[in-house]
N, C-alpha and C. Protein backbone atom coordinates (compact mmCIF):
# COMPACT_ATOMS: atom_id res chain seq x y z
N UNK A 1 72.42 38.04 119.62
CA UNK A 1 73.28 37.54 118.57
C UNK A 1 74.39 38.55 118.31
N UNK A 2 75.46 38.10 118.51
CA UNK A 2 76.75 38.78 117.91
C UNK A 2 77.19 38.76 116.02
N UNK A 3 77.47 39.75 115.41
CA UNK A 3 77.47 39.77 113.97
C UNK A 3 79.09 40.37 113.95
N UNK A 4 80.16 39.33 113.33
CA UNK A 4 81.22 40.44 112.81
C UNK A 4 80.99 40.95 111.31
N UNK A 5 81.57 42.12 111.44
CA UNK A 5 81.17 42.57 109.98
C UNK A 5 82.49 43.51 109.23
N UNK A 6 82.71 43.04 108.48
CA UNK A 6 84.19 43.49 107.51
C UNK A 6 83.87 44.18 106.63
N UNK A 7 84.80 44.55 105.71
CA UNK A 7 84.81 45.13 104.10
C UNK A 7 86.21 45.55 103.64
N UNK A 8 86.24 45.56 102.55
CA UNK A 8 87.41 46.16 101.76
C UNK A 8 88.41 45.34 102.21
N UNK A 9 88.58 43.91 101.87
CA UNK A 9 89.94 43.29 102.66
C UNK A 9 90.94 43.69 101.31
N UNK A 10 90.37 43.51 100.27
CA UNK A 10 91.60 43.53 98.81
C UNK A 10 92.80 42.21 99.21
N UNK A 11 92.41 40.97 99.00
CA UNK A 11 93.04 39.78 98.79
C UNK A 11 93.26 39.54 100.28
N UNK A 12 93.26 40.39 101.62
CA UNK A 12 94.20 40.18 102.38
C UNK A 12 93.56 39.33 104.12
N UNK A 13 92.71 38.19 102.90
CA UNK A 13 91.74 37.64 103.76
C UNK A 13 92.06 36.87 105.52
N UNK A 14 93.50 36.71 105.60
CA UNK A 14 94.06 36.37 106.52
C UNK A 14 93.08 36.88 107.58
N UNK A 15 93.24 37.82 107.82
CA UNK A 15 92.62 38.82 108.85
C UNK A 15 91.15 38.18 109.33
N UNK A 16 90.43 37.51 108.74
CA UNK A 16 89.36 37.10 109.02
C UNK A 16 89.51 36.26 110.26
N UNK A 17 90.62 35.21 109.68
CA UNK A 17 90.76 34.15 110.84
C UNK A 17 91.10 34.64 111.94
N UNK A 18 91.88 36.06 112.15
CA UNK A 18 92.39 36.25 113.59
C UNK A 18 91.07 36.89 114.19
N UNK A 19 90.15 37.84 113.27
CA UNK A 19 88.67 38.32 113.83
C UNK A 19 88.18 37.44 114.67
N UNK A 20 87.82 36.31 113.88
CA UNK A 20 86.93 35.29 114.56
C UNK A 20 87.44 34.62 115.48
N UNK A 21 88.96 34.39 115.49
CA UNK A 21 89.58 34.02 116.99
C UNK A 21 88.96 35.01 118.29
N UNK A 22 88.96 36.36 117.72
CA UNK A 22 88.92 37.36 118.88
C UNK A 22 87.35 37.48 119.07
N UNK A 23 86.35 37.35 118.11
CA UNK A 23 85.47 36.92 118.69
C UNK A 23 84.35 35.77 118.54
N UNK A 24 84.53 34.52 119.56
CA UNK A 24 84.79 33.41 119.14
C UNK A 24 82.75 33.41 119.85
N UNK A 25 82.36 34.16 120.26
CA UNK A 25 80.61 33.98 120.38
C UNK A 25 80.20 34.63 119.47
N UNK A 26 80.63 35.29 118.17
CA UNK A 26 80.36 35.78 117.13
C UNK A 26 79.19 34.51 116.23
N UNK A 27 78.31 34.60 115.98
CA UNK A 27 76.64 33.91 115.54
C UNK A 27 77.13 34.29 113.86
N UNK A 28 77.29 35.08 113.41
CA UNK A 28 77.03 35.64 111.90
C UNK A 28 78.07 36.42 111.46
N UNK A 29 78.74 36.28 110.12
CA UNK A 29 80.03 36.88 109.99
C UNK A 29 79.47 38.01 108.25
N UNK A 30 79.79 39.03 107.73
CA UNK A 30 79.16 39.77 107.02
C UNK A 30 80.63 40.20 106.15
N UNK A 31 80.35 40.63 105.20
CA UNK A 31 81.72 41.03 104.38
C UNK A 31 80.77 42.09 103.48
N UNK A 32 81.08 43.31 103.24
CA UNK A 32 80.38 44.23 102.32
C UNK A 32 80.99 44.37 101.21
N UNK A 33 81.90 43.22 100.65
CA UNK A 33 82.52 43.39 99.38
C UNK A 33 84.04 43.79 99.04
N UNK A 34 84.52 43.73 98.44
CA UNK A 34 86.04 44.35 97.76
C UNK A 34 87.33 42.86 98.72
N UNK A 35 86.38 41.97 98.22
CA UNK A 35 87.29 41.03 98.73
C UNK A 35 88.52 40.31 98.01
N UNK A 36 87.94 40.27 96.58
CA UNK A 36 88.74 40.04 95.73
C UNK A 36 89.24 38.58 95.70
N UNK A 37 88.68 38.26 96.25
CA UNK A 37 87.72 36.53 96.46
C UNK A 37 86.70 35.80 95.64
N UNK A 38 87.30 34.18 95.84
CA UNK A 38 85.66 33.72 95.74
C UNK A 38 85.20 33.34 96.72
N UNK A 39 83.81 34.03 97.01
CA UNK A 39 82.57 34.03 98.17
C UNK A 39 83.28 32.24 99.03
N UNK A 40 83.67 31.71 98.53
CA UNK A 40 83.98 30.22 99.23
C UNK A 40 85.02 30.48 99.70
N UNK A 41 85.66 31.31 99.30
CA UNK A 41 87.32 31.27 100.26
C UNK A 41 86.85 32.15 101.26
N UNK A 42 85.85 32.93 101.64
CA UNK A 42 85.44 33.93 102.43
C UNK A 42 84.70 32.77 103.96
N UNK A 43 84.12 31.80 103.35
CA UNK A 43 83.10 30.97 104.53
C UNK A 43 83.98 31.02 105.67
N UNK A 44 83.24 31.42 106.90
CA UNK A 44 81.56 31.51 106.66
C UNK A 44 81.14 32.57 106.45
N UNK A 45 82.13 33.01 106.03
CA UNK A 45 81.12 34.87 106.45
C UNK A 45 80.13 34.83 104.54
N UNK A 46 79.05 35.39 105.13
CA UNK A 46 78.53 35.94 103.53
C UNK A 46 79.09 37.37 103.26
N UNK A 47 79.18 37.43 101.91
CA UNK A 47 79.82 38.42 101.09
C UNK A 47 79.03 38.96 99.97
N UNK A 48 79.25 39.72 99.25
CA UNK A 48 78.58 40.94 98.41
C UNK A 48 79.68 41.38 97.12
N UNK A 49 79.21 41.46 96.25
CA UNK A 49 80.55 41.81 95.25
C UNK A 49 80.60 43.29 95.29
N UNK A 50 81.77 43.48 95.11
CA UNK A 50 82.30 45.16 94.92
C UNK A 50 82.73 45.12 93.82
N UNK A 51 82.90 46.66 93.69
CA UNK A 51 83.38 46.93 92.24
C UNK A 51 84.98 46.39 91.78
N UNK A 52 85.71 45.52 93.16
CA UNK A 52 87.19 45.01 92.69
C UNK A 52 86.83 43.45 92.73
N UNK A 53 85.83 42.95 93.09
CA UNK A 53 85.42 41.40 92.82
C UNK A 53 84.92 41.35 91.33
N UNK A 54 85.30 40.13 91.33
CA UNK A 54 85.19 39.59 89.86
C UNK A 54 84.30 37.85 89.69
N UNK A 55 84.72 37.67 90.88
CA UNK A 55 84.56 36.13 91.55
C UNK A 55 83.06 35.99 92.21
N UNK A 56 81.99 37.01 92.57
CA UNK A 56 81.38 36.77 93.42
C UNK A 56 80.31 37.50 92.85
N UNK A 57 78.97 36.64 92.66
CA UNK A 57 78.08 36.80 91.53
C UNK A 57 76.61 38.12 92.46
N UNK A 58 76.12 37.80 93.47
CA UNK A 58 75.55 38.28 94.47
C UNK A 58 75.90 40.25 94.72
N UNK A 59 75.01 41.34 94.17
CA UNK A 59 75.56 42.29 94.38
C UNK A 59 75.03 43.41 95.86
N UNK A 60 73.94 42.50 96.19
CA UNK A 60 72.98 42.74 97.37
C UNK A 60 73.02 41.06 98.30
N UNK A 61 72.39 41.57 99.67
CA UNK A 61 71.95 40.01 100.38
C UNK A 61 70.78 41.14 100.93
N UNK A 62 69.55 40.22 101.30
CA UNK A 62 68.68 40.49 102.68
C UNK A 62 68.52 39.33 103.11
N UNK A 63 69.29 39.95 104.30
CA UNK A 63 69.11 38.61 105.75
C UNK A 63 68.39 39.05 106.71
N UNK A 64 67.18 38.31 106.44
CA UNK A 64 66.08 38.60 108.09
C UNK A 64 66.69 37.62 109.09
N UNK A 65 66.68 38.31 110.23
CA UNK A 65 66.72 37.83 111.44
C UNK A 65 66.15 38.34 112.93
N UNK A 66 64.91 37.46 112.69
CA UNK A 66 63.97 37.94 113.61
C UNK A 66 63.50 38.96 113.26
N UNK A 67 63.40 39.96 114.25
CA UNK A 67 62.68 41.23 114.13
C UNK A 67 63.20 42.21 113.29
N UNK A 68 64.66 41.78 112.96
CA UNK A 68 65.49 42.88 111.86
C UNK A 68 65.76 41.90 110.25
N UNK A 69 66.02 43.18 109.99
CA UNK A 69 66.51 42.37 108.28
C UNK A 69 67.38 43.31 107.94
N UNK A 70 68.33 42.77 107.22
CA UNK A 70 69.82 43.71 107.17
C UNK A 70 70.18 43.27 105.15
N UNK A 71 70.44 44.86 105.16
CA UNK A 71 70.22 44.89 103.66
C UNK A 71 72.26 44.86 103.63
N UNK A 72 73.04 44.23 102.81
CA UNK A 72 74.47 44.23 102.56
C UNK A 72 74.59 43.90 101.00
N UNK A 73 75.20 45.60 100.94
CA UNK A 73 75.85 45.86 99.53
C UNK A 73 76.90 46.21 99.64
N UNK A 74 78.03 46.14 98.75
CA UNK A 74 79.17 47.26 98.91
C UNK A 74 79.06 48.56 98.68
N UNK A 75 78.56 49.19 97.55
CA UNK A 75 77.85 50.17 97.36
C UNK A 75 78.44 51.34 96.80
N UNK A 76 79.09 51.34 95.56
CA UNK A 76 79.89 51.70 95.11
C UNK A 76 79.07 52.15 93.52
N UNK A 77 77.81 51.93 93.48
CA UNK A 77 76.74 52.00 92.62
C UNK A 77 76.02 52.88 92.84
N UNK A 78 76.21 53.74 94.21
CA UNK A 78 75.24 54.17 95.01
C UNK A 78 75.62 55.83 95.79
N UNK A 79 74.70 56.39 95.60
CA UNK A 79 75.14 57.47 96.54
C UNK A 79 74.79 57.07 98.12
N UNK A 80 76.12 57.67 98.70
CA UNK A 80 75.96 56.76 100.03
C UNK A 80 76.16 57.90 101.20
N UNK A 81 75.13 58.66 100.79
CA UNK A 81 74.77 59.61 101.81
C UNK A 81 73.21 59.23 103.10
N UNK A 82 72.99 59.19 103.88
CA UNK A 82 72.00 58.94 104.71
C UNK A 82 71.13 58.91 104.69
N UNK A 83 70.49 60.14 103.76
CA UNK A 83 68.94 59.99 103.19
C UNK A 83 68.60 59.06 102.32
N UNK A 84 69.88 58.60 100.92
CA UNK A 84 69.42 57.92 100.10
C UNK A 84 69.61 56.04 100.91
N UNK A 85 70.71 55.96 101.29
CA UNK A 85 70.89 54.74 102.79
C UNK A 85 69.88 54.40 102.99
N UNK A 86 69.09 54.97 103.69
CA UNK A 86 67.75 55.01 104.20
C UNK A 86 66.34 54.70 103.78
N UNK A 87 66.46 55.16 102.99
CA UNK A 87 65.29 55.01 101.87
C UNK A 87 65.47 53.67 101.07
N UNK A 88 66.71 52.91 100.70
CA UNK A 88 66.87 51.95 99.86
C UNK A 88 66.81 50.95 100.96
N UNK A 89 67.57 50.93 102.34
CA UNK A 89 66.86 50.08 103.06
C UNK A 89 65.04 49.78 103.48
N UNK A 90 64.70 51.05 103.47
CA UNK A 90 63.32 50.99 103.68
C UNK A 90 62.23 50.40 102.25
N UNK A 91 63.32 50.62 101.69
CA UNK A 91 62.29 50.11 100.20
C UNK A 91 62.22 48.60 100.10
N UNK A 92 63.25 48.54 100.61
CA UNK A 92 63.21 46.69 100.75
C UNK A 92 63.07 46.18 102.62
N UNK A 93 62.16 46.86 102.80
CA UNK A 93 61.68 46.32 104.65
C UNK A 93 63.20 46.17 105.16
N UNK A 94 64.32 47.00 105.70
CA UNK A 94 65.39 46.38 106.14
C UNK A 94 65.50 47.30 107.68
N UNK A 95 65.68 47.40 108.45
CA UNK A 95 65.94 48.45 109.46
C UNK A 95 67.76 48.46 109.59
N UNK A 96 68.10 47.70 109.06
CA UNK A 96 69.57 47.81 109.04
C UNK A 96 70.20 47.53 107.68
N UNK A 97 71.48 48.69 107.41
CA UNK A 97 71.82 48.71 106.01
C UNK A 97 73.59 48.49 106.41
N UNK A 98 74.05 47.98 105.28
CA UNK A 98 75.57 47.79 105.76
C UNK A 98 76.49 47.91 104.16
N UNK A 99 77.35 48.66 104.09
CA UNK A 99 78.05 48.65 103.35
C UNK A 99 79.40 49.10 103.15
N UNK A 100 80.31 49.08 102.43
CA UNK A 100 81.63 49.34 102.29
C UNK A 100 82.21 50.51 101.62
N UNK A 101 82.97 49.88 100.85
CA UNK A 101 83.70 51.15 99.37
C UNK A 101 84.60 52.19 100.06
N UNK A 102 84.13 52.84 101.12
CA UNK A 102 85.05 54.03 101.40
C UNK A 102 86.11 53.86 102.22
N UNK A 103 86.14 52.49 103.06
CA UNK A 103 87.29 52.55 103.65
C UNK A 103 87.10 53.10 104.83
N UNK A 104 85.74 53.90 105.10
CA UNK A 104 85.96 55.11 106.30
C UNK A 104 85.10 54.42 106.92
N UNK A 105 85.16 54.29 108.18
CA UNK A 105 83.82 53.26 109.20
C UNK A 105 83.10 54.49 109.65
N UNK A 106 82.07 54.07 109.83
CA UNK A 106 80.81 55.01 110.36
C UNK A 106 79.82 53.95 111.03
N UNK A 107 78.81 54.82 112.13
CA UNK A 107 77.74 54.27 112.15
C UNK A 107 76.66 56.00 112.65
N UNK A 108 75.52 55.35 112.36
CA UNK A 108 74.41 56.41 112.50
C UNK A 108 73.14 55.80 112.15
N UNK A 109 71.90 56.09 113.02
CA UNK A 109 71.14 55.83 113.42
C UNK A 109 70.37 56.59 112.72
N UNK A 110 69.55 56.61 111.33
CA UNK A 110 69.08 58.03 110.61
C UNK A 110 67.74 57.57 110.11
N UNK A 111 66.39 58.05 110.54
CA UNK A 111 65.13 57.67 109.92
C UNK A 111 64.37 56.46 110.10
N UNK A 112 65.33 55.61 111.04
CA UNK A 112 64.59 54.73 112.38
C UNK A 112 65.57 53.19 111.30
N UNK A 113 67.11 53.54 110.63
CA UNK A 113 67.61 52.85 109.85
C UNK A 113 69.11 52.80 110.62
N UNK A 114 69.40 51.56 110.92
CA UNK A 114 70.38 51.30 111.31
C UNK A 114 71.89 51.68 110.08
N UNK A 115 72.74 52.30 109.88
CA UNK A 115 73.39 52.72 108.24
C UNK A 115 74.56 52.34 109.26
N UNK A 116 75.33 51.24 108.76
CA UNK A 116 76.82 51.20 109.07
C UNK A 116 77.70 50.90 107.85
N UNK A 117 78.88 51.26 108.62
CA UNK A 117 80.61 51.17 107.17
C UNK A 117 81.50 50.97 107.99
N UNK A 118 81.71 49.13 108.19
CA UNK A 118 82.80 48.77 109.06
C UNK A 118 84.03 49.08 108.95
N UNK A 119 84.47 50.25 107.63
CA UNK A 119 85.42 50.84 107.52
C UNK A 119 86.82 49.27 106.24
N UNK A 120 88.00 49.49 107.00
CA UNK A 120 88.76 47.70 106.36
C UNK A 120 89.63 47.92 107.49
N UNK A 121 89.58 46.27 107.37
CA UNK A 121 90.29 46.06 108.60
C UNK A 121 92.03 46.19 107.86
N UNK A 122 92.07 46.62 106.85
CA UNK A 122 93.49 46.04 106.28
C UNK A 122 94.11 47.10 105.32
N UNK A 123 93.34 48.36 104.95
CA UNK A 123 93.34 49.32 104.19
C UNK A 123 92.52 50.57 104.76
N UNK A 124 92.78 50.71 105.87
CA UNK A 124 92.00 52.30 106.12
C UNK A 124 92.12 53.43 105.29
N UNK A 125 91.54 54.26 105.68
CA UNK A 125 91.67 56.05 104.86
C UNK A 125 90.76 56.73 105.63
N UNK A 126 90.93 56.18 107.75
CA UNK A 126 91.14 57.27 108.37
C UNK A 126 92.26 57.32 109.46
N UNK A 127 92.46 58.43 109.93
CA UNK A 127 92.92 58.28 111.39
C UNK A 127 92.96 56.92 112.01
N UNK A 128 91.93 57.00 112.87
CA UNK A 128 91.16 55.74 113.30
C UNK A 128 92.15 54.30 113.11
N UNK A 129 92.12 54.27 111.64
CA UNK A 129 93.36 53.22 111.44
C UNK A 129 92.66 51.79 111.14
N UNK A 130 92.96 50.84 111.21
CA UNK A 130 92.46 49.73 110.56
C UNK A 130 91.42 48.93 111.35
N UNK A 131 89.77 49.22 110.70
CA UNK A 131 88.33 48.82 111.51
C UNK A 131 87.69 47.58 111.43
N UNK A 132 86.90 47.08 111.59
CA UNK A 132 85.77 46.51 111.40
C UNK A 132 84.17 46.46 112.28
N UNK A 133 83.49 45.85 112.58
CA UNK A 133 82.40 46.32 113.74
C UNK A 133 82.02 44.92 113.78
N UNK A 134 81.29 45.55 115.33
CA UNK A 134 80.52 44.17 115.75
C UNK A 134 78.76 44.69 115.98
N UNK A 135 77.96 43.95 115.77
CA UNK A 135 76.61 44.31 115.84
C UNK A 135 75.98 43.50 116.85
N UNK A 136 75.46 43.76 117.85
CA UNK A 136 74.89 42.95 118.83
C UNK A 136 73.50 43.40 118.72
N UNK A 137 72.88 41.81 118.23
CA UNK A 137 71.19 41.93 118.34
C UNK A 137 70.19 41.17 118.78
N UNK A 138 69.28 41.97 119.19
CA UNK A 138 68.20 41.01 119.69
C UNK A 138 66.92 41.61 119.04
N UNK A 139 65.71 41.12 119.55
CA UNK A 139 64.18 41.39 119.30
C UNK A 139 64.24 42.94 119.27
N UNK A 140 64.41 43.59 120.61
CA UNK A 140 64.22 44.91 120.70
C UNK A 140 65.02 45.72 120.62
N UNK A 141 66.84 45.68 120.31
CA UNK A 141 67.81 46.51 120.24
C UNK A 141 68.79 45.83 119.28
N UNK A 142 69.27 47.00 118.42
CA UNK A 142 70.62 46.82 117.83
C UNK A 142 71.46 47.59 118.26
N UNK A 143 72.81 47.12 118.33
CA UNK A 143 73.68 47.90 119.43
C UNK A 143 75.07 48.10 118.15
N UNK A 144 75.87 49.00 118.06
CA UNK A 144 76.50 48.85 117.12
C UNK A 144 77.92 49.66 117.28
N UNK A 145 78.98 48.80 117.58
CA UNK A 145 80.56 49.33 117.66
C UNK A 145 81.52 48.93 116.81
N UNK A 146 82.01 50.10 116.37
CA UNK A 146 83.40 50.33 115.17
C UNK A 146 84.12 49.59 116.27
N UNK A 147 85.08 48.72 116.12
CA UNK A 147 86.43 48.37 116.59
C UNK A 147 87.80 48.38 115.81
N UNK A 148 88.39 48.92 116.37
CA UNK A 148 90.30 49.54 116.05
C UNK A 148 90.93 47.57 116.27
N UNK A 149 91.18 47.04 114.86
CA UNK A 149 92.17 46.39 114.39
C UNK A 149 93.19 46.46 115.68
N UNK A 150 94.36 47.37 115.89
CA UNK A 150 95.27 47.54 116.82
C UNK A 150 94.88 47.55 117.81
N UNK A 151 93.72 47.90 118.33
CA UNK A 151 93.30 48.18 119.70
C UNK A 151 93.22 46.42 120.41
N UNK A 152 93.51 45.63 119.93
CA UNK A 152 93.18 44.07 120.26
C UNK A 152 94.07 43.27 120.02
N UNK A 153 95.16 43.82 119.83
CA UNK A 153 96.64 42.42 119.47
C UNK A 153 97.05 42.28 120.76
C-alpha cells in the first residue's frame, strides 16, 4: 500500500490535487494538521486539527492497517522529541507515528517506532525546500521517503 502524507498546507490546499496526480497508485492520503480547512474540503485525505485549524474537530486518528497502526497528530501539544514520539505511539499499540507543526520533514526509525514529519509541501523552514512523504506498506516492511515538492514538476 502506498500512503501520501502532508502537513502544514495553511489554506493552500491546491497542492493536494497536483500530489495525487503524481501519485495516482497512492491507497491512503494523511494530512497532520494546520490545514486551515474543513476536514471535507481536505477528502480524501484524513486530517487532524492543528493549533491553526478551527474547522476540524478530531485532534488524534489511529488507523490500523493490517499489521501496522499509525497514530496522526499534528502535535503542537507535545514535545516532539523521539523518546517521548515513541512512547505515545507505543502507549496506544501504534508502530508508526506521524506528525507536523515544524515545517521540518524528518524520518527515523527509534525504539522499533516508525516517527515521521512530512515537513509542508507549501511552507518549508528547511533547505530541503517544499516536502511531503510517501509511506510504502505491507505485512512485514514500512518503507519511508521525504519527497522535494520541486524535485517533480
Amino acid at each position: 500500500m502506498e500512503i501520501l502524507v502532508t502537513s502544514d498546507l495553511h489554506r493552500q490546499v491546491d497542492i493536494l490535487a497536483t500530489l495525487m496526480k503524481r501519485h495516482p497508485q497512492a491507497q491512503l492520503f494523511l494530512d497532520a494538521g494546520d490545514s486551515e480547512r474543513h476536514d471535507f474540503e481536505l477528502e480524501p485525505f484524513v486530517t487532524v486539527k492543528g493549533n491553526c485549524d478551527f474547522f476540524i474537530k478530531n485532534k488524534r486518528r489511529i488507523i490500523p492497517l493490517g499489521n501496522h497502526q499509525i497514530y496522526l497528530f499534528h502535535g503542537h501539544f507535545f514535545p516532539l522529541n523521539p523518546n517521548s514520539l515513541a512512547a505515545l505511539a507505543k502507549k496506544n499499540h501504534c508502530d508508526i507515528i506521524i506528525h507536523g507543526h515544524t515545517h521540518r520533514p524528518y524520518y527515523l526509525y527509534h525504539q522499533g517506532v516508525h516517527i515521521l514529519c512530512p515537513g509542508s509541501p507549501v511552507f518549508p523552514r528547511t533547505k530541503l525546500g517544499a516536502t511531503y512523504a510517501l509511506i510504502y506498506l505491507t505485512e512485514a516492511e514500512v518503507i519511508v521517503k521525504i519527497m522535494k515538492v520541486n524535485d517533480e514538476q
